[in-house]
N, C-alpha and C. Protein backbone atom coordinates (compact mmCIF):
# COMPACT_ATOMS: atom_id res chain seq x y z
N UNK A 1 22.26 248.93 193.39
CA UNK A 1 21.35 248.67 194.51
C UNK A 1 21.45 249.79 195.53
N UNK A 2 20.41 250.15 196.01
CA UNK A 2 20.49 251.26 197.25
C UNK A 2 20.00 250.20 198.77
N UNK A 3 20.64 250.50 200.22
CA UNK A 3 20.02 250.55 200.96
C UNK A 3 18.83 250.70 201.45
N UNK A 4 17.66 250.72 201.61
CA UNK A 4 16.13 251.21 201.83
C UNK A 4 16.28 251.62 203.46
N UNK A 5 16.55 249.68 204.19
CA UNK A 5 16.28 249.40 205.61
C UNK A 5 17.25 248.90 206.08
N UNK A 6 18.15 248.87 207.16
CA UNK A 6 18.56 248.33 207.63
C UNK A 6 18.28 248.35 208.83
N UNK A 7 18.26 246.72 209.22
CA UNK A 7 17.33 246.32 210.73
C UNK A 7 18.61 245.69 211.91
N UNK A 8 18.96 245.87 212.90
CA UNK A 8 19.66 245.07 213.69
C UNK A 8 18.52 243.71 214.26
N UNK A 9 19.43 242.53 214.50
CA UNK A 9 18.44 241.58 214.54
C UNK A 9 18.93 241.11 215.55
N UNK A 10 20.17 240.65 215.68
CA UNK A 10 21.04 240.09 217.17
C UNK A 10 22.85 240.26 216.70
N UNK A 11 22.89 239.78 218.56
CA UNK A 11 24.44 239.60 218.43
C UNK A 11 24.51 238.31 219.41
N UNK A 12 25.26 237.74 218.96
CA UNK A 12 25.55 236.50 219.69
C UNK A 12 26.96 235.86 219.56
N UNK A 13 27.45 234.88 220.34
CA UNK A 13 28.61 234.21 220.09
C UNK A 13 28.56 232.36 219.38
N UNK A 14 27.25 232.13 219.72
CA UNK A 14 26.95 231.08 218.99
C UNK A 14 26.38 230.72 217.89
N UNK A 15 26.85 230.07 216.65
CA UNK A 15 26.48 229.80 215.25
C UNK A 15 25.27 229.14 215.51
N UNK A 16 24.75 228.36 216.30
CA UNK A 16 24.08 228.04 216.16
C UNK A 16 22.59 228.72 216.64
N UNK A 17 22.79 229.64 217.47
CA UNK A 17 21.58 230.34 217.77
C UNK A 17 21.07 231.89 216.28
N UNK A 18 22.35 231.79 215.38
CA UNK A 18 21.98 232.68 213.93
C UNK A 18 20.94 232.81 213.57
N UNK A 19 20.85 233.48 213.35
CA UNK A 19 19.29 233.73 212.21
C UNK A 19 18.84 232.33 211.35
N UNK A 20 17.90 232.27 210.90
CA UNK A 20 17.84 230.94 210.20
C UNK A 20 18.41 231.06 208.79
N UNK A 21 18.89 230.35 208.36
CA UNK A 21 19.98 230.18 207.53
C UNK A 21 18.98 230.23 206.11
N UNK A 22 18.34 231.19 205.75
CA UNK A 22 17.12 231.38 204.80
C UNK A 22 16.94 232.25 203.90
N UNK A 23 18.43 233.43 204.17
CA UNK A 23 18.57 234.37 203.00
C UNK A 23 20.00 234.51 202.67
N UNK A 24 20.53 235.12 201.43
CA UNK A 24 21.59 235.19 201.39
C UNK A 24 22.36 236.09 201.84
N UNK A 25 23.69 235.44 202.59
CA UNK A 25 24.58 236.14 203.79
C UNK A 25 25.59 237.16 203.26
N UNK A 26 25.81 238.19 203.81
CA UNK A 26 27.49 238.45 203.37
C UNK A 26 28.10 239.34 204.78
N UNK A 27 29.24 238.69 204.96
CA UNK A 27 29.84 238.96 206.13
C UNK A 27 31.11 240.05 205.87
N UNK A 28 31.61 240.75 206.98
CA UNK A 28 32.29 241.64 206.72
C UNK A 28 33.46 241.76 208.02
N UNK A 29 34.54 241.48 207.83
CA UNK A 29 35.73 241.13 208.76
C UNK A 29 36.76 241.78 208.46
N UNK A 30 38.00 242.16 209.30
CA UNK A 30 39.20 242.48 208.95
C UNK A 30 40.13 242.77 210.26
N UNK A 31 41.23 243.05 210.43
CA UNK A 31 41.90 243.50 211.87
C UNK A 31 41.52 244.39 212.46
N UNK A 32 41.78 244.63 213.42
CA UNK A 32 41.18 245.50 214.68
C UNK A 32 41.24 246.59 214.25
N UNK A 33 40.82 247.77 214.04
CA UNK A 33 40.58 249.16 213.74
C UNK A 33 40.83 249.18 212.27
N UNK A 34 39.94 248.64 211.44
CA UNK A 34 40.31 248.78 210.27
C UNK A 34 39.03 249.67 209.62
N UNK A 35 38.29 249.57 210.49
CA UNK A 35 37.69 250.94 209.50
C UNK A 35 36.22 249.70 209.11
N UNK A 36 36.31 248.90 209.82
CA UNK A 36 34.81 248.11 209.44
C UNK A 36 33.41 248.81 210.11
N UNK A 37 33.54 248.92 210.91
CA UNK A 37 32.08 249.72 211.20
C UNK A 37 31.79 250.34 210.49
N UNK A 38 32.76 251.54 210.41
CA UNK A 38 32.33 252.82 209.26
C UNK A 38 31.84 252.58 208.25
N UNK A 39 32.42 251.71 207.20
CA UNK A 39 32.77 251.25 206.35
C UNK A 39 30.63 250.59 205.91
N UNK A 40 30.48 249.72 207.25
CA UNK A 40 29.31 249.21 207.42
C UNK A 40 28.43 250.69 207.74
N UNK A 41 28.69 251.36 207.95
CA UNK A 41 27.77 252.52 208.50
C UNK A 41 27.17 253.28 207.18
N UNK A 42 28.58 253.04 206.12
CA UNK A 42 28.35 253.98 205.09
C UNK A 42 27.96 253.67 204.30
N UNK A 43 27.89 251.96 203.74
CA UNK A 43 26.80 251.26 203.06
C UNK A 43 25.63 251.05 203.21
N UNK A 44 25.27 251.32 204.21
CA UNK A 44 23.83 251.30 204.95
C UNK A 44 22.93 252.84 205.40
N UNK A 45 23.85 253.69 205.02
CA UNK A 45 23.31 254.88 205.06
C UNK A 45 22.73 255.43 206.65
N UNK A 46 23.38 254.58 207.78
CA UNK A 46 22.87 254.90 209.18
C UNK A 46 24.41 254.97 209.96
N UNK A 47 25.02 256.05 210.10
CA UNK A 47 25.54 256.10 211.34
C UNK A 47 25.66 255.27 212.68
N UNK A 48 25.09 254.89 213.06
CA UNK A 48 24.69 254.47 214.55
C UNK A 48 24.44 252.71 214.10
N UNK A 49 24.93 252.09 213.29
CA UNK A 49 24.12 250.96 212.92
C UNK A 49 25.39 250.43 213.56
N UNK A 50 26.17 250.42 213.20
CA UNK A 50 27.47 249.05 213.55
C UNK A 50 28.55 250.59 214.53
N UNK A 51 28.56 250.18 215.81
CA UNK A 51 28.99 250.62 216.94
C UNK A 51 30.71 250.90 216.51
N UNK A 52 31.30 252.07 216.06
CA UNK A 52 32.56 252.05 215.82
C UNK A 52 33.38 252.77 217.19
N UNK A 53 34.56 252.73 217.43
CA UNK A 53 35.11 252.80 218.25
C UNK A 53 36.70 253.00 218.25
N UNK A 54 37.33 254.03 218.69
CA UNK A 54 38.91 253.97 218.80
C UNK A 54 39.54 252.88 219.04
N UNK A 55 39.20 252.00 219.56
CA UNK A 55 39.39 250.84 220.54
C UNK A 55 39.80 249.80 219.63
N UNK A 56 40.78 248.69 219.34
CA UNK A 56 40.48 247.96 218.76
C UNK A 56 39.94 246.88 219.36
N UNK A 57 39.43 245.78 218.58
CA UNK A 57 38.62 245.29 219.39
C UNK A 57 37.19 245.02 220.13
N UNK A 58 36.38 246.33 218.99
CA UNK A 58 35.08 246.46 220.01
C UNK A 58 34.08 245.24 220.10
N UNK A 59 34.29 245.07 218.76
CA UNK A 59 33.40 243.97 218.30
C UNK A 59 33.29 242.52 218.31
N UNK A 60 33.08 241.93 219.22
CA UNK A 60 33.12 240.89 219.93
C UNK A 60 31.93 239.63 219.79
N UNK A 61 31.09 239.79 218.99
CA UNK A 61 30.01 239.11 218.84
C UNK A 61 29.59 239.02 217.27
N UNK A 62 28.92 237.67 216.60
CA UNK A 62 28.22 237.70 215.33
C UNK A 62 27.38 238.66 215.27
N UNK A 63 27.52 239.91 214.85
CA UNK A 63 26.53 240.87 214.64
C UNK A 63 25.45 240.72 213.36
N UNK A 64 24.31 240.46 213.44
CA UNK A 64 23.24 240.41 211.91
C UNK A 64 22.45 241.37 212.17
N UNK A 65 22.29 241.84 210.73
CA UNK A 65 21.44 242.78 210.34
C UNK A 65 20.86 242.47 209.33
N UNK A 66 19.33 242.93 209.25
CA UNK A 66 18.75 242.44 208.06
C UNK A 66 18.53 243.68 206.88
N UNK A 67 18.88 243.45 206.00
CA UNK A 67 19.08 244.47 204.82
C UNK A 67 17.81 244.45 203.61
N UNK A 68 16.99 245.39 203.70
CA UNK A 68 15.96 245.63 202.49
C UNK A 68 15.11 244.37 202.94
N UNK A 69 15.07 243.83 204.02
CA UNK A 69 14.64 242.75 204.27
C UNK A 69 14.18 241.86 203.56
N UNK A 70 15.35 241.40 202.53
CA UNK A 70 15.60 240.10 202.14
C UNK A 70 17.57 239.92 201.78
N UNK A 71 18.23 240.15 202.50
CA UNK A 71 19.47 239.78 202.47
C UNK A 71 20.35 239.94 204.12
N UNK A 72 21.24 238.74 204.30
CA UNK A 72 21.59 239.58 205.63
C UNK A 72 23.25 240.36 205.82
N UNK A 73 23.62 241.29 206.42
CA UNK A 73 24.76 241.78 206.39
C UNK A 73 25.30 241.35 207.94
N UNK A 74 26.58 240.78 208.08
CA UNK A 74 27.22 240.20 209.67
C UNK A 74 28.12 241.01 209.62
N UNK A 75 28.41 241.76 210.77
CA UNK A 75 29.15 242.39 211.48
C UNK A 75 30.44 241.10 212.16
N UNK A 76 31.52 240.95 211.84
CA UNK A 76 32.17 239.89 212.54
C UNK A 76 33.24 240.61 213.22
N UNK A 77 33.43 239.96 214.43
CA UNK A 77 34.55 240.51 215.25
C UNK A 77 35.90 239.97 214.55
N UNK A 78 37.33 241.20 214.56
CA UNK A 78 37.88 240.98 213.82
C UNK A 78 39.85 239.89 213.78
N UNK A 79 40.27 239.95 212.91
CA UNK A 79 41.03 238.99 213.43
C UNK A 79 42.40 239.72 213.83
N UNK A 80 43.11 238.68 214.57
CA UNK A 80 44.11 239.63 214.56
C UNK A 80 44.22 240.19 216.27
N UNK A 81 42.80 240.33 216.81
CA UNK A 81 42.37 239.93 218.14
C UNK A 81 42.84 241.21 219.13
N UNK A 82 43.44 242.36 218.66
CA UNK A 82 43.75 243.23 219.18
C UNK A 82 44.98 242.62 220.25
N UNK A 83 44.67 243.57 221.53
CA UNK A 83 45.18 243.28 222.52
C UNK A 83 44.55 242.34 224.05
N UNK A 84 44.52 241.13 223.33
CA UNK A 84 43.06 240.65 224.05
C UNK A 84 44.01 239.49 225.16
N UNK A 85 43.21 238.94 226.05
CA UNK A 85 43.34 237.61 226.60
C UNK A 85 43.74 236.99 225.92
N UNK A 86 45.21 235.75 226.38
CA UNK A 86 45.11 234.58 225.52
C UNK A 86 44.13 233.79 225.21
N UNK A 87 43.50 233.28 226.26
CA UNK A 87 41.56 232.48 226.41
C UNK A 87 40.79 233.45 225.32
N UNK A 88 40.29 234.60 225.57
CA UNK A 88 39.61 235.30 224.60
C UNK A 88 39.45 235.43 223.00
N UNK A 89 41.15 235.58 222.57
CA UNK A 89 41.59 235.13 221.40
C UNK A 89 41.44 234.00 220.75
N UNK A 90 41.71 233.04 222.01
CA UNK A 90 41.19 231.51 221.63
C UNK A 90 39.87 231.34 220.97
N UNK A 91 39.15 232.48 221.90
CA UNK A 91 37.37 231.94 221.79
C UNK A 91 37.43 232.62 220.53
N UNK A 92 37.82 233.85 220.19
CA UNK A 92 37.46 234.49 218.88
C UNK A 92 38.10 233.63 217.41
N UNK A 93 39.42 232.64 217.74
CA UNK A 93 39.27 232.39 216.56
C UNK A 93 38.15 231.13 216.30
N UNK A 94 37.89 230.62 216.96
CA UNK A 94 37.15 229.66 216.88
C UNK A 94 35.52 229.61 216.35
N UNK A 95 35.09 230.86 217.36
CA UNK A 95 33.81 231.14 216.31
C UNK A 95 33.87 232.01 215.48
N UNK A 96 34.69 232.96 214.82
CA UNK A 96 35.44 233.04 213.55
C UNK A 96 34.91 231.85 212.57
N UNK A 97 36.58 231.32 212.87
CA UNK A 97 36.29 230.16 212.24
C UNK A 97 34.91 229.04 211.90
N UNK A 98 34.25 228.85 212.90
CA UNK A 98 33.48 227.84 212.88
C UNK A 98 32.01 228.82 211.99
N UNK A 99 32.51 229.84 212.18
CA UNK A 99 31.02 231.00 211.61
C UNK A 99 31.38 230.78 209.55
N UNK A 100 32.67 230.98 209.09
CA UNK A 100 33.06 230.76 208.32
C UNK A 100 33.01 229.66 207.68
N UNK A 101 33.17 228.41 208.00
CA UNK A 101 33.19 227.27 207.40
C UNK A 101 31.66 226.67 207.56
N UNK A 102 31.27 227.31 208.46
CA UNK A 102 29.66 225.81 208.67
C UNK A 102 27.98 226.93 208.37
N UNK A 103 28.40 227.95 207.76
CA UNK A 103 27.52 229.45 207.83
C UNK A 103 27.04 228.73 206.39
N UNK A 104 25.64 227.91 206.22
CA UNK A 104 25.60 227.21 204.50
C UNK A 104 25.14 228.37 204.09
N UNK A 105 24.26 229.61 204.32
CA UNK A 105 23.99 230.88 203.47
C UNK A 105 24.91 231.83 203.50
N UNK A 106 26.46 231.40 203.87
CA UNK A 106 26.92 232.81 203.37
C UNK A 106 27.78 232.57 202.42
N UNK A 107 27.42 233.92 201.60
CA UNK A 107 27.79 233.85 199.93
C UNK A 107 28.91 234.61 199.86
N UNK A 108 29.26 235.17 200.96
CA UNK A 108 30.44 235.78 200.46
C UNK A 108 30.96 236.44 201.53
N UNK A 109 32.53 236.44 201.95
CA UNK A 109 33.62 237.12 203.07
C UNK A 109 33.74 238.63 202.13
N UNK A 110 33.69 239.91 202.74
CA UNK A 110 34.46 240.97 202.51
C UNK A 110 35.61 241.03 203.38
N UNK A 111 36.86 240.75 203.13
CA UNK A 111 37.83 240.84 203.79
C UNK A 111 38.20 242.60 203.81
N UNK A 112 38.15 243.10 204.74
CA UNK A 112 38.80 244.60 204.84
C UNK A 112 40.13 245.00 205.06
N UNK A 113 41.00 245.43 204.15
CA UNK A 113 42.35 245.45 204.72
C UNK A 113 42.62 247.07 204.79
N UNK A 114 43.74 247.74 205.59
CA UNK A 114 44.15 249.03 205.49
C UNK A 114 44.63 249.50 204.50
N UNK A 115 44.42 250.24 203.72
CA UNK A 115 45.10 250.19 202.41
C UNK A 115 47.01 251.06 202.83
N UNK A 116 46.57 251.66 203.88
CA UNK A 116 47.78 252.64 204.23
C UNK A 116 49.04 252.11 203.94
N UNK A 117 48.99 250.57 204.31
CA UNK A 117 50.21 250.04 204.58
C UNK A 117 50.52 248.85 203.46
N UNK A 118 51.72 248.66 203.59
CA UNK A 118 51.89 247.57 202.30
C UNK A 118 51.56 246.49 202.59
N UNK A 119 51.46 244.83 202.39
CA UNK A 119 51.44 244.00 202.35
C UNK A 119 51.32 243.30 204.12
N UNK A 120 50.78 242.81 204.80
CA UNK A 120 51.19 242.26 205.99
C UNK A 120 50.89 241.21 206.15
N UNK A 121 51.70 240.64 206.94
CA UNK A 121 51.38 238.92 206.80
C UNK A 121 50.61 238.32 207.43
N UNK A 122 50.19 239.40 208.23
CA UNK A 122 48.78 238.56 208.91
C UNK A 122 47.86 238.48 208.01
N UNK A 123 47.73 239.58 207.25
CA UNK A 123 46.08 239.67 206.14
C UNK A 123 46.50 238.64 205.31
N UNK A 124 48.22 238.35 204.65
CA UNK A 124 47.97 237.47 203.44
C UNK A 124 48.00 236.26 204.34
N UNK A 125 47.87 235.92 205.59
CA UNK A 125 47.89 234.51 205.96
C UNK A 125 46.44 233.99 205.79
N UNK A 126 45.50 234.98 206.17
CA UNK A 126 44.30 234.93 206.71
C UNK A 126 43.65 234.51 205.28
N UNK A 127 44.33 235.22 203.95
CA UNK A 127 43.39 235.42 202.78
C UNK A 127 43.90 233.95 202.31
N UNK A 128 45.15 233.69 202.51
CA UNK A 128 45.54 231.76 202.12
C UNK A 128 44.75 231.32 202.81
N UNK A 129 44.08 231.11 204.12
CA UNK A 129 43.72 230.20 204.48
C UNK A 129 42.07 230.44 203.98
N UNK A 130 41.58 231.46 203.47
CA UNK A 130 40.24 230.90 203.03
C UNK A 130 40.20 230.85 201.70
N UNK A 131 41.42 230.90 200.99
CA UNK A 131 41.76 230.03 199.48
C UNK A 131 41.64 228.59 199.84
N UNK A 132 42.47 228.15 200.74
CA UNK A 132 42.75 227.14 201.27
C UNK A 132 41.54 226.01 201.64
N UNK A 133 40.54 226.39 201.91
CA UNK A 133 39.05 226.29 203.04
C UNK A 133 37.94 226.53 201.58
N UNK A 134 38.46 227.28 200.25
CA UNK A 134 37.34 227.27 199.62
C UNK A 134 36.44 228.03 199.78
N UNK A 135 36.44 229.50 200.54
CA UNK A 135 35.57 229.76 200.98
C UNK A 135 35.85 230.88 200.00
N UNK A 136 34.01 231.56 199.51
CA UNK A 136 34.44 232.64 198.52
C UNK A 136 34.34 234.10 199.00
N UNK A 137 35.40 234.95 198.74
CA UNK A 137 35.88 236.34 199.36
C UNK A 137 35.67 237.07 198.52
N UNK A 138 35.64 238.30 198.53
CA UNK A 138 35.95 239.79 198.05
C UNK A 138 37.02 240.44 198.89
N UNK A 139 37.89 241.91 198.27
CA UNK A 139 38.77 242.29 199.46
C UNK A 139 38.42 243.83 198.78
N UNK A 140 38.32 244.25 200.22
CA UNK A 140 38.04 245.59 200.34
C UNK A 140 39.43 246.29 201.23
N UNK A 141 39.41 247.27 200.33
CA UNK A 141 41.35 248.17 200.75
C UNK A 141 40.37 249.13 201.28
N UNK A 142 40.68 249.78 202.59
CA UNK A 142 39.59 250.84 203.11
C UNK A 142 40.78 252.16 203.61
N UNK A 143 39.86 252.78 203.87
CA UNK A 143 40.71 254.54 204.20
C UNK A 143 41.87 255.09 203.38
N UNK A 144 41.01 254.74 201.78
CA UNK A 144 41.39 255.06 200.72
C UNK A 144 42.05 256.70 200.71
N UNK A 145 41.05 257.22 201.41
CA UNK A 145 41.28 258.74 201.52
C UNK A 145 42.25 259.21 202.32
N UNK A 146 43.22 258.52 203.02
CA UNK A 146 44.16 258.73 204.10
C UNK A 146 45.77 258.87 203.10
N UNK A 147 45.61 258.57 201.79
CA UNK A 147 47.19 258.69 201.40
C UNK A 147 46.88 259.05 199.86
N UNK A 148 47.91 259.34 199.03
CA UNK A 148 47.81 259.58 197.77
C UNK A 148 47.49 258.80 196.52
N UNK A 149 46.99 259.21 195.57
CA UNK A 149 46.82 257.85 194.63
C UNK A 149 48.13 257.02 194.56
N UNK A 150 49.17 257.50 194.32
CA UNK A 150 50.69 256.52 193.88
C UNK A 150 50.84 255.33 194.91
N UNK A 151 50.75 256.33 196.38
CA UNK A 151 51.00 255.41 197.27
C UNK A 151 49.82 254.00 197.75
N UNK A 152 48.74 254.51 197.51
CA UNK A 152 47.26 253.79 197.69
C UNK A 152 48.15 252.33 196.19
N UNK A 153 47.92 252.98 195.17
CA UNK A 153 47.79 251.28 193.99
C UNK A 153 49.67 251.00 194.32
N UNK A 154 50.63 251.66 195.04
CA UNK A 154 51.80 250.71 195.44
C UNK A 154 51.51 249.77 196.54
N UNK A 155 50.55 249.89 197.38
CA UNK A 155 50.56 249.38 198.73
C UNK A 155 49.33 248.21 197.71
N UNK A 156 48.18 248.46 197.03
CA UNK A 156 47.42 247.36 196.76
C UNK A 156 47.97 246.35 195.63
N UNK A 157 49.05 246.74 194.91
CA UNK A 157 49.99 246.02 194.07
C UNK A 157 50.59 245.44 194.72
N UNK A 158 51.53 245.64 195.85
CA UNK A 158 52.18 244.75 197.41
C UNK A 158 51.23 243.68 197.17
N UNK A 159 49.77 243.48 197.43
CA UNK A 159 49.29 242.57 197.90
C UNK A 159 48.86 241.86 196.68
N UNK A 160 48.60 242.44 195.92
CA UNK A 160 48.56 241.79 194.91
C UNK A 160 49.43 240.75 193.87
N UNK A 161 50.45 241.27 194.78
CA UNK A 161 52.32 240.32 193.83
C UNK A 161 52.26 239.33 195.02
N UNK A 162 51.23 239.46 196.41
CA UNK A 162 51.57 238.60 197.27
C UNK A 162 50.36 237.27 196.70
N UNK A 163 49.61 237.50 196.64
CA UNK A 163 48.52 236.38 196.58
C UNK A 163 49.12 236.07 195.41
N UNK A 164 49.74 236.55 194.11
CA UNK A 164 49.93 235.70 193.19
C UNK A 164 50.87 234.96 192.98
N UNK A 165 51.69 234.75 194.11
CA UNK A 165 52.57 233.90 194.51
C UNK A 165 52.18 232.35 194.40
N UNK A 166 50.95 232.48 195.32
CA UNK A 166 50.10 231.43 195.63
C UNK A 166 49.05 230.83 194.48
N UNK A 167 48.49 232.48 194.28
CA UNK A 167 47.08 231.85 193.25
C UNK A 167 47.15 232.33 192.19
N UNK A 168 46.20 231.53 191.03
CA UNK A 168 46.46 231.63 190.05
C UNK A 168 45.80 233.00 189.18
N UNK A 169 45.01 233.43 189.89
CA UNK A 169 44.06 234.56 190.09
C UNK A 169 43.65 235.31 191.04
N UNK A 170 42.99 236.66 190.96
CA UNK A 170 42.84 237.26 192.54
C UNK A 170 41.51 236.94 192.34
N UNK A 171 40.80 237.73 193.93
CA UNK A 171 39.45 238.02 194.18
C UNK A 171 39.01 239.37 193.66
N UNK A 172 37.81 239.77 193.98
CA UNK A 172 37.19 240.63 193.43
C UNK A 172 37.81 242.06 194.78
N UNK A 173 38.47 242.84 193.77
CA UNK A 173 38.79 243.83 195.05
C UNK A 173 38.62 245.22 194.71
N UNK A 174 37.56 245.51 195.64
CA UNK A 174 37.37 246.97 195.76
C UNK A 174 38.18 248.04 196.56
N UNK A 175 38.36 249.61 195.99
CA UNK A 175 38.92 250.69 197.35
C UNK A 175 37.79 251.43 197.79
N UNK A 176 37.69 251.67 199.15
CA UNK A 176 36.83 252.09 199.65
C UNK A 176 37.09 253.80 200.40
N UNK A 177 36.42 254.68 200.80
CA UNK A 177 36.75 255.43 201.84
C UNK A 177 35.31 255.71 202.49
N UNK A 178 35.04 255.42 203.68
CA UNK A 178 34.16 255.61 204.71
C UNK A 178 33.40 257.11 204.71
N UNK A 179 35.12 257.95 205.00
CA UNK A 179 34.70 259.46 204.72
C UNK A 179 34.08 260.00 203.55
N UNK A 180 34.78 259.35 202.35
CA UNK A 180 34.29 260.43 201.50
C UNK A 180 32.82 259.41 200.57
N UNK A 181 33.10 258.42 200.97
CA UNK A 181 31.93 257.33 200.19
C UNK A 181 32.62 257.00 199.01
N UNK A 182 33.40 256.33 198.99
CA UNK A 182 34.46 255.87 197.52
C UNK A 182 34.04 254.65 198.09
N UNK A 183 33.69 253.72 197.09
CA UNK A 183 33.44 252.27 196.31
C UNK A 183 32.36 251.71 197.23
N UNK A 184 31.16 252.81 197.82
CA UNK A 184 30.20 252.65 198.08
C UNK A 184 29.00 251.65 196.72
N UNK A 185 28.55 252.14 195.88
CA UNK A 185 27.95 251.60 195.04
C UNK A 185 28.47 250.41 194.18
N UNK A 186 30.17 250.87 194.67
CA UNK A 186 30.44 249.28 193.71
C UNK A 186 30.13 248.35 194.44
N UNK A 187 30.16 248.51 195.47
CA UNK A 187 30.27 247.60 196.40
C UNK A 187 28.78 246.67 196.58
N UNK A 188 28.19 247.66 197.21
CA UNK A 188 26.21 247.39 196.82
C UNK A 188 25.79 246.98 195.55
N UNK A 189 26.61 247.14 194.59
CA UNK A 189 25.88 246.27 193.05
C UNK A 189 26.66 245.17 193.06
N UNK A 190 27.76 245.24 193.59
CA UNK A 190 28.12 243.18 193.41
C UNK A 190 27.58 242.51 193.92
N UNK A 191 26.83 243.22 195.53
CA UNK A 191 26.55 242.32 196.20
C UNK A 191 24.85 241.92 195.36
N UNK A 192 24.38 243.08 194.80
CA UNK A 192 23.10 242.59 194.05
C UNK A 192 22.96 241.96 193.15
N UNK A 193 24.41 242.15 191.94
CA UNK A 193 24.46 241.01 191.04
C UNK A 193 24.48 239.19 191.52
N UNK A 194 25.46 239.75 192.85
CA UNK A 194 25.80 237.99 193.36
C UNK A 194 24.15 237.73 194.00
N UNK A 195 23.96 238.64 194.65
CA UNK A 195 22.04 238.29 195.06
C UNK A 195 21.02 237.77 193.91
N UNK A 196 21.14 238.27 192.84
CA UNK A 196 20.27 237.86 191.56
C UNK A 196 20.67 236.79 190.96
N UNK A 197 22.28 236.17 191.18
CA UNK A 197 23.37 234.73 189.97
C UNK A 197 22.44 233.81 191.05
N UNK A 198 22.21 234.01 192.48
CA UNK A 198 21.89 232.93 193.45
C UNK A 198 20.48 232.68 193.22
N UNK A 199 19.66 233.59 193.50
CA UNK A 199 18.47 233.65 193.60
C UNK A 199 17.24 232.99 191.99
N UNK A 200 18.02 233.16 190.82
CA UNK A 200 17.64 232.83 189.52
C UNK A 200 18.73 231.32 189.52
N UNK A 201 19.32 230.96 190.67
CA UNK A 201 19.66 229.69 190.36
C UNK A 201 19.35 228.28 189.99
């Protein structure tokens, strides 16, 4: 699948003011500076589309965009909450959460993790609890291009000996790099295969 259009449509903090729940969703989350904007910038072929920033933290609102205009892509503020307000944090996990569980068109979480580093327990808490919740994921290892091959599949094997602790199987997991465009197209044809299993349903 290629990009054509990508449209910004809103940002908001309430699920319920979303887009109408009428095409199929896929959302895109991970800890504070993980390389999600970019990441969103470089699947979409626009720079300037999802607002990236040194900062962690920038992203603070359900971001939608409408894609080839018939699929939607969400920008979600990420977890993990930076260096935020206790109150603030509060509010973020909540519509997080509540965007996650009650969202009936979205088909699928890209969880984004750093690939730099090994295993951390915030990401494998986050990835139990939407085993946990039922909710269906993909995981994307990003800034692939920041370390060597050995060290890149030791750090995604870490996580991988971690979830299988728990489960009996993994998710679908891609490596990505922003800079150089690594697991750009894989990425855009799952999401078109999973667009076509739904749509011929």
């Amino acid at each position: 699948m290629q990009i054509k259009t990508a449209e910004f449509l809103m940002s908001n903090t309430d699920l319920k003011k979303c887009p109408e729940a009428n095409l199929n969703e896929y959302a895109f989350i991970g800890r504070s500076n993980v390389g999600k904007s970019s990441l969103i910038n470089m699947l979409t072929n626009n720079t300037n589309l999802a607002k990236t920033s040194s900062t962690p933290g920038k992203t603070q609102h359900l971001n939608h965009f409408l894609i080839n205009k018939s699929w939607y892509l969400v920008d979600l503020p990420g977890y993990g909450y930076a260096k935020l307000p206790k109150t603030l944090r509060a509010k973020f996990k909540n519509m997080i959460e509540g965007y996650i569980l009650k969202r009936t068109n979205l088909v699928s979480l890209f969880i984004l993790i750093d690939s730099r580093h090994p295993a951390q327990k915030i990401d494998v808490e986050f990835l139990n609890w939407l085993g946990n919740n039922a909710v269906p994921f993909s995981i994307i290892f990003t800034k692939s291009d920041k370390l060597g091959v050995r060290s890149l599949e030791k750090n995604i094997d870490d996580y991988k000996s971690e979830l299988l602790k728990y489960w009996e199987n993994l998710p679908q997991i891609f490596v990505s790099s922003a800079v150089k465009g690594v697991g750009k197209q894989e990425i855009l044809d799952y999401i078109a295969k999973l667009n076509k299993i739904i749509d011929a349903g």
